[in-house]
Protein backbone atom coordinates (compact mmCIF):
# COMPACT_ATOMS: atom_id res chain seq x y z
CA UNK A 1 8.03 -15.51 -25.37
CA UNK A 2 5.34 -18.11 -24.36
CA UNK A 3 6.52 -17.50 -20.84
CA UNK A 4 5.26 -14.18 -21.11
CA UNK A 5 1.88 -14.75 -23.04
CA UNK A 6 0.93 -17.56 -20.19
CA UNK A 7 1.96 -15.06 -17.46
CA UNK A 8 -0.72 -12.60 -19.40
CA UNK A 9 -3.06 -15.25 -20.01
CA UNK A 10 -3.03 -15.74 -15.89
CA UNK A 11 -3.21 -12.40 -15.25
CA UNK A 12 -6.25 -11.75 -17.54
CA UNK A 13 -7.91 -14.90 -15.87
CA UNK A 14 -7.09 -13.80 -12.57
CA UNK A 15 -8.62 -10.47 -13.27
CA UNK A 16 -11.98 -11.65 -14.68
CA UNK A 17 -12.16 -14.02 -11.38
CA UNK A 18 -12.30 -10.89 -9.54
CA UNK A 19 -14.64 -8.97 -11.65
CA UNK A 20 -16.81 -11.57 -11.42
CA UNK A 21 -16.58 -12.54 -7.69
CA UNK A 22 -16.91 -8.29 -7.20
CA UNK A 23 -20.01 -8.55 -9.56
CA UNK A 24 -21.58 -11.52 -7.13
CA UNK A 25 -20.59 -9.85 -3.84
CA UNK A 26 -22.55 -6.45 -5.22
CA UNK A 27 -25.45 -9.02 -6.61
CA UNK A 28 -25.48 -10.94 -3.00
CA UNK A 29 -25.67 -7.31 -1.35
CA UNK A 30 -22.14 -7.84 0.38
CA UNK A 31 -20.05 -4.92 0.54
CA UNK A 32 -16.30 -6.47 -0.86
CA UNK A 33 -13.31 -5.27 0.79
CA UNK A 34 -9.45 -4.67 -0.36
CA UNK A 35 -7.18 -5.07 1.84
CA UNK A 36 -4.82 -2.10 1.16
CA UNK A 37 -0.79 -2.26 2.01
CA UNK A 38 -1.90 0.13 5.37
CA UNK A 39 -4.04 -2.57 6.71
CA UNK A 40 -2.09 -6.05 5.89
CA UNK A 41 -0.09 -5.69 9.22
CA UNK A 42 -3.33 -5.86 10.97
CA UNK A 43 -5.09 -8.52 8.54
CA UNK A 44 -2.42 -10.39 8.90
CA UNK A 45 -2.74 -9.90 12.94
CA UNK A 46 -6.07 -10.63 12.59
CA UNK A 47 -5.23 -14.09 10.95
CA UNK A 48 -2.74 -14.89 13.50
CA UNK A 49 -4.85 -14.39 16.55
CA UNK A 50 -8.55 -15.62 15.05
CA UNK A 51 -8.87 -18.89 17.82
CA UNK A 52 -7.89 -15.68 20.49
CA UNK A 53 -9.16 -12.82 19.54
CA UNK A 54 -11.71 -12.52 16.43
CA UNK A 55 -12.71 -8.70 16.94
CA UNK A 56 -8.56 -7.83 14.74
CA UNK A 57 -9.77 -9.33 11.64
CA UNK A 58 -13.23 -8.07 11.80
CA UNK A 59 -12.32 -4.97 12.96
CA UNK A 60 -9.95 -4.55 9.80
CA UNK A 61 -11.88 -6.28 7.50
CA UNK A 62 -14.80 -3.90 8.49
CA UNK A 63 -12.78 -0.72 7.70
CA UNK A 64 -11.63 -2.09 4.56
CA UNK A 65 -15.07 -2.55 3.72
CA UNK A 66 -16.25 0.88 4.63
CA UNK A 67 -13.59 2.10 2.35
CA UNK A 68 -15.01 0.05 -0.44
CA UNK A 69 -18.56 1.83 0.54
CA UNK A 70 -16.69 4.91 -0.23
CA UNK A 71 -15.98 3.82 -3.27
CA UNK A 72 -19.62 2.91 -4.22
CA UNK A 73 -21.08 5.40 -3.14
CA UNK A 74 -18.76 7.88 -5.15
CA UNK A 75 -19.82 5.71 -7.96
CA UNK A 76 -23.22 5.55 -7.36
CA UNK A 77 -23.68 1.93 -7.38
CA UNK A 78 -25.91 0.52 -4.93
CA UNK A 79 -25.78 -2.35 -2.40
């Protein structure tokens, strides 16, 4: 049983790290990203060729983020 509550306990603390480093990016005007099981193929490309070829994990990273814009933007919340 105390197995579980510390697995909850690091889940809730994992979660408020989030909301709070979502709540700085929004603060800082950065645009966060997620990236989404469609796109870790290419983030993880991206990762694997960075000292080659930086424009993969921008590239990705930049449509993630446009996605988030989506997001904000449905929810009215500014950058």
């Amino acid at each position: 049983m105390s197995r579980c509550k510390t697995r909850n306990a690091a889940l809730q603390r994992d979660s408020v790290g989030c909301l709070l480093r979502l709540k700085k990016c929004l603060r800082l005007g950065i645009v966060p990203f997620i990236i989404t099981d469609d796109l870790k193929a290419f983030y993880y490309r991206g990762l694997q060729n960075w000292e080659t070829e930086r424009g993969y994990l921008r590239d990705t990273c930049g449509l993630a983020q446009d996605r988030f814009r989506q997001v904000l933007t449905y929810f009215h919340i500014k950058v």
